[in-house]
C-alpha atoms as a PDB file:
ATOM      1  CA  UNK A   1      12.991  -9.582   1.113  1.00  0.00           C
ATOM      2  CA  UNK A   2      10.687 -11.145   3.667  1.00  0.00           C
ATOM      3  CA  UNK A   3       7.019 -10.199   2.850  1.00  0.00           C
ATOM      4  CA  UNK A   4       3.741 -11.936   4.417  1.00  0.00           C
ATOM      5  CA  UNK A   5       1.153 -13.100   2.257  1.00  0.00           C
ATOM      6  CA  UNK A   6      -2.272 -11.549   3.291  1.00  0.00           C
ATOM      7  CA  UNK A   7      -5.831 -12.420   2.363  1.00  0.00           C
ATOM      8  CA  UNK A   8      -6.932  -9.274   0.640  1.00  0.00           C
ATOM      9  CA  UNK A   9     -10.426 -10.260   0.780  1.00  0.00           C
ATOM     10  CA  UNK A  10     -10.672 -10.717   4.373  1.00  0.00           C
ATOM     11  CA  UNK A  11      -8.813  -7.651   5.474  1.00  0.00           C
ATOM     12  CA  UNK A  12     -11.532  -5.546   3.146  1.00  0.00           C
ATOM     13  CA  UNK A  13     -14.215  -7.279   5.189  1.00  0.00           C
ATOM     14  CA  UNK A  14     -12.641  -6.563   8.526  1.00  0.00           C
ATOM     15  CA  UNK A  15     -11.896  -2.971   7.288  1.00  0.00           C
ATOM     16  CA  UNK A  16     -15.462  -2.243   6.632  1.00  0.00           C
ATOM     17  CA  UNK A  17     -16.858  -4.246  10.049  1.00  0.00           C
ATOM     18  CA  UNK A  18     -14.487  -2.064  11.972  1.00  0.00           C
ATOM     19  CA  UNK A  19     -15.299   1.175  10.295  1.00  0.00           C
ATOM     20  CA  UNK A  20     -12.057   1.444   8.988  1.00  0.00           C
ATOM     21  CA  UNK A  21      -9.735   1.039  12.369  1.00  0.00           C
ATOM     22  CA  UNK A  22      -8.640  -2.661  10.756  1.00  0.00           C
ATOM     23  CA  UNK A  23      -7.869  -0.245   7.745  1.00  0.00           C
ATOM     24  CA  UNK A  24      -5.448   1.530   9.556  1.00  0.00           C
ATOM     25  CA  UNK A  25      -3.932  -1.482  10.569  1.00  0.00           C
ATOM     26  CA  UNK A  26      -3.257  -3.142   6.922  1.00  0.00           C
ATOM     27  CA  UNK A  27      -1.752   0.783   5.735  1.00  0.00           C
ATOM     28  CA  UNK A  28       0.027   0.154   8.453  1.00  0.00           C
ATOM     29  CA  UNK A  29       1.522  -3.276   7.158  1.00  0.00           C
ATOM     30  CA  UNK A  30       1.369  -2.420   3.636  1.00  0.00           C
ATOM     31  CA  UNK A  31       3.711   1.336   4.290  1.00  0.00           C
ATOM     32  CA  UNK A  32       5.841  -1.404   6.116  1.00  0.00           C
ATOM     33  CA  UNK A  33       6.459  -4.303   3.720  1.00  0.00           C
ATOM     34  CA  UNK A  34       7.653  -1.409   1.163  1.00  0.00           C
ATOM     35  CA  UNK A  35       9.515   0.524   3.704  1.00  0.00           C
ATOM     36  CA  UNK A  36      11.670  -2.752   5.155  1.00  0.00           C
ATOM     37  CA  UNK A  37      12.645  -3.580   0.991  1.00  0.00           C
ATOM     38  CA  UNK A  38      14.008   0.084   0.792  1.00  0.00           C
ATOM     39  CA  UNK A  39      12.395   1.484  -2.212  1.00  0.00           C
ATOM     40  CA  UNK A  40      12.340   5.488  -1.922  1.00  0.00           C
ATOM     41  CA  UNK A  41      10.014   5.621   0.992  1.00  0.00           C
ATOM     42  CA  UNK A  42       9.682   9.035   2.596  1.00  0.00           C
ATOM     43  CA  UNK A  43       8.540   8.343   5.696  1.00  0.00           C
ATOM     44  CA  UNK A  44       8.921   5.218   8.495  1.00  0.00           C
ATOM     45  CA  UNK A  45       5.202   2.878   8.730  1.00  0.00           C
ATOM     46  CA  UNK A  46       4.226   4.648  11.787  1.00  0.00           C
ATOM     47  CA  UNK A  47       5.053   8.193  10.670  1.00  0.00           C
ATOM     48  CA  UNK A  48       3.197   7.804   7.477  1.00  0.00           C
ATOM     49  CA  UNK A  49      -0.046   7.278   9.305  1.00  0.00           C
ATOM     50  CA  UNK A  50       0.230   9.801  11.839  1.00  0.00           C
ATOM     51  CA  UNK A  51       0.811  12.732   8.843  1.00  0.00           C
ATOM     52  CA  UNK A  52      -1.921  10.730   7.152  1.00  0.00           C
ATOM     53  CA  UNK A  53      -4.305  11.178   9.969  1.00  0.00           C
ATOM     54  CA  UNK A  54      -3.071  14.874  10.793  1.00  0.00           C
ATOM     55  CA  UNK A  55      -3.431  16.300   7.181  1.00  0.00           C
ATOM     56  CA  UNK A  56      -6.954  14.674   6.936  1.00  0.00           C
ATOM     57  CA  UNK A  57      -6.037  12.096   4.639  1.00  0.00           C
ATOM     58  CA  UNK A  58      -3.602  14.626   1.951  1.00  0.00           C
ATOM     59  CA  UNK A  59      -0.480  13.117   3.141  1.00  0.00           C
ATOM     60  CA  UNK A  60      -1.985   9.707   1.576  1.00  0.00           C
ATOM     61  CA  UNK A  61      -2.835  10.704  -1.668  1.00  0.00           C
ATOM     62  CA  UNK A  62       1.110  12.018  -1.998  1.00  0.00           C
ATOM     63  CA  UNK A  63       1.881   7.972  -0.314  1.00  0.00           C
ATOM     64  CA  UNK A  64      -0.090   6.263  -2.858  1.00  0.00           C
ATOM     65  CA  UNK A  65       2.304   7.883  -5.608  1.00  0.00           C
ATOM     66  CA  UNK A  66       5.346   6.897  -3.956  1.00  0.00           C
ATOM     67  CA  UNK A  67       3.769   3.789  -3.042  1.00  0.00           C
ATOM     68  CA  UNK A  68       3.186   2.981  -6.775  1.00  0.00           C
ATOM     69  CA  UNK A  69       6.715   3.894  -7.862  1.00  0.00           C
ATOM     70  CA  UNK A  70       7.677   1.586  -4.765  1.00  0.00           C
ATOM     71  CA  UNK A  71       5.977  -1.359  -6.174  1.00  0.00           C
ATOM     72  CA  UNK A  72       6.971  -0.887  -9.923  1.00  0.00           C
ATOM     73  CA  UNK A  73      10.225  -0.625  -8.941  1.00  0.00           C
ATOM     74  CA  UNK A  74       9.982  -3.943  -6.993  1.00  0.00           C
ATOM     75  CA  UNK A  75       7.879  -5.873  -9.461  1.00  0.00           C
ATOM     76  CA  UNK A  76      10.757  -5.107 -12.405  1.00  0.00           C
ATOM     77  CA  UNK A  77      12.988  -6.461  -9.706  1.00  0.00           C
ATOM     78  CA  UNK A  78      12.011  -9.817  -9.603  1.00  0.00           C
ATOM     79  CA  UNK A  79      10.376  -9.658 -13.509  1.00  0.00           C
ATOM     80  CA  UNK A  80       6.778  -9.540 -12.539  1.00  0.00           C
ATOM     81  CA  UNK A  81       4.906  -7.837 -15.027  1.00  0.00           C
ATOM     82  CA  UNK A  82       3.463  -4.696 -13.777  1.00  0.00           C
ATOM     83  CA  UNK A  83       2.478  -1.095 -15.567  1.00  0.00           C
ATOM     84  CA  UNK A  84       3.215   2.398 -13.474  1.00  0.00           C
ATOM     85  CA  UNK A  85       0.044   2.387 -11.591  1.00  0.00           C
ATOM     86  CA  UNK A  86       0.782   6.002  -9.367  1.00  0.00           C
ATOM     87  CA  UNK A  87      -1.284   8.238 -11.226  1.00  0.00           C
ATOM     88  CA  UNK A  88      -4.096   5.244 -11.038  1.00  0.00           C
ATOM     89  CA  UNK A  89      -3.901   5.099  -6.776  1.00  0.00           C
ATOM     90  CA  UNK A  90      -3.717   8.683  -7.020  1.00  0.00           C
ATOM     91  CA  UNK A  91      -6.812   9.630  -8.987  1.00  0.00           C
ATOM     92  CA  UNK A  92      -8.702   6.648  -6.643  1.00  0.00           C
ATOM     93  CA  UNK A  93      -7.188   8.380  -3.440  1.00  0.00           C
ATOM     94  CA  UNK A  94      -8.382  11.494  -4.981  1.00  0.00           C
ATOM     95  CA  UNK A  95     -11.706   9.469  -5.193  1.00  0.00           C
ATOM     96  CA  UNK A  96     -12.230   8.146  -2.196  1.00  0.00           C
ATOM     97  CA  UNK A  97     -11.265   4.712  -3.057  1.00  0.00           C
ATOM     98  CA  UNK A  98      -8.309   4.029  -1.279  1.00  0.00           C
ATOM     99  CA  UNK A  99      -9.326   0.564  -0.474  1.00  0.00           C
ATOM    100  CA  UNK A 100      -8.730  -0.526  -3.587  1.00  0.00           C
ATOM    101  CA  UNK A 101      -5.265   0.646  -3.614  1.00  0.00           C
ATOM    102  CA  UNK A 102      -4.257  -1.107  -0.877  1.00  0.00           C
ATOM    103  CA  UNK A 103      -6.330  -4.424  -2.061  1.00  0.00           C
ATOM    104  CA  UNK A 104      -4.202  -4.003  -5.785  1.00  0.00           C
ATOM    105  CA  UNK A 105      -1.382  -2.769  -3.675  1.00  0.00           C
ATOM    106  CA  UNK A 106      -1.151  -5.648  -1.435  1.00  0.00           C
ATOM    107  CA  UNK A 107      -2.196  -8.501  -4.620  1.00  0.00           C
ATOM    108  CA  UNK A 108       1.180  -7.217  -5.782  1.00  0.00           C
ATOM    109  CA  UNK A 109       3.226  -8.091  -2.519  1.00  0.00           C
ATOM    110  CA  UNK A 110       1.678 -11.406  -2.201  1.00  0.00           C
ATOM    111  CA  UNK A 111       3.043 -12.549  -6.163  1.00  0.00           C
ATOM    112  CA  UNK A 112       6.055 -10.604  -4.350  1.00  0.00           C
ATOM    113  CA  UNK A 113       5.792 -13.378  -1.356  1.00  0.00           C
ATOM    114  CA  UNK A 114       4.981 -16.096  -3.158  1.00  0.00           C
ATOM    115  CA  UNK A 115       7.782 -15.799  -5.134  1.00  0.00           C
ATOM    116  CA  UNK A 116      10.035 -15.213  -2.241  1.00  0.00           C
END
């Protein structure tokens, strides 16, 4: 599993100087860290945001589930304590608040990294 360590706060600030375009970019990385480590995926990195950006943002709120499930799955893998946190990314996607999926999202791939 090769993941890349990424400074969580820094990508929120460049996500909100570029008006979200940076954003893109790091959803782009996150959908594919969990992609490449083969955990029930639907859809390749690049496909994910291009049914993201077609459905006006619906395809994502169905991504952060299986993104959650994804990341369980890996944490109980290499005994990292994490809880189911789907419905959670769901009801913030739901919310608006998809940034902070991505920032929890990715603080769980860099214990991932860091662990190796």
């Amino acid at each position: 599993m090769q993941l890349q360590e990424r400074g969580i706060a820094l990508y929120i600030i460049l996500s909100i100087i570029t008006c979200g375009i940076f954003g893109i970019y790091w959803y782009y990385c996150i959908a594919s860290d969990l992609y490449n480590n083969r955990h029930n995926i639907p859809t390749t990195p690049v496909l994910t945001i291009v049914l993201y950006i077609v459905t006006g943002g619906i395809y994502g709120i169905f991504v952060y589930y299986k993104w959650g499930q994804a990341m369980t799955a890996l944490c109980r893998e290499h005994s990292i304590p994490d809880e189911d946190r789907a419905i959670l990314y769901v009801i913030l996607a739901l919310f608006g608040f998809s940034i902070i999926n991505m920032a929890l999202i990715q603080n769980d791939l860099n214990q991932l990294a860091r662990i190796g």
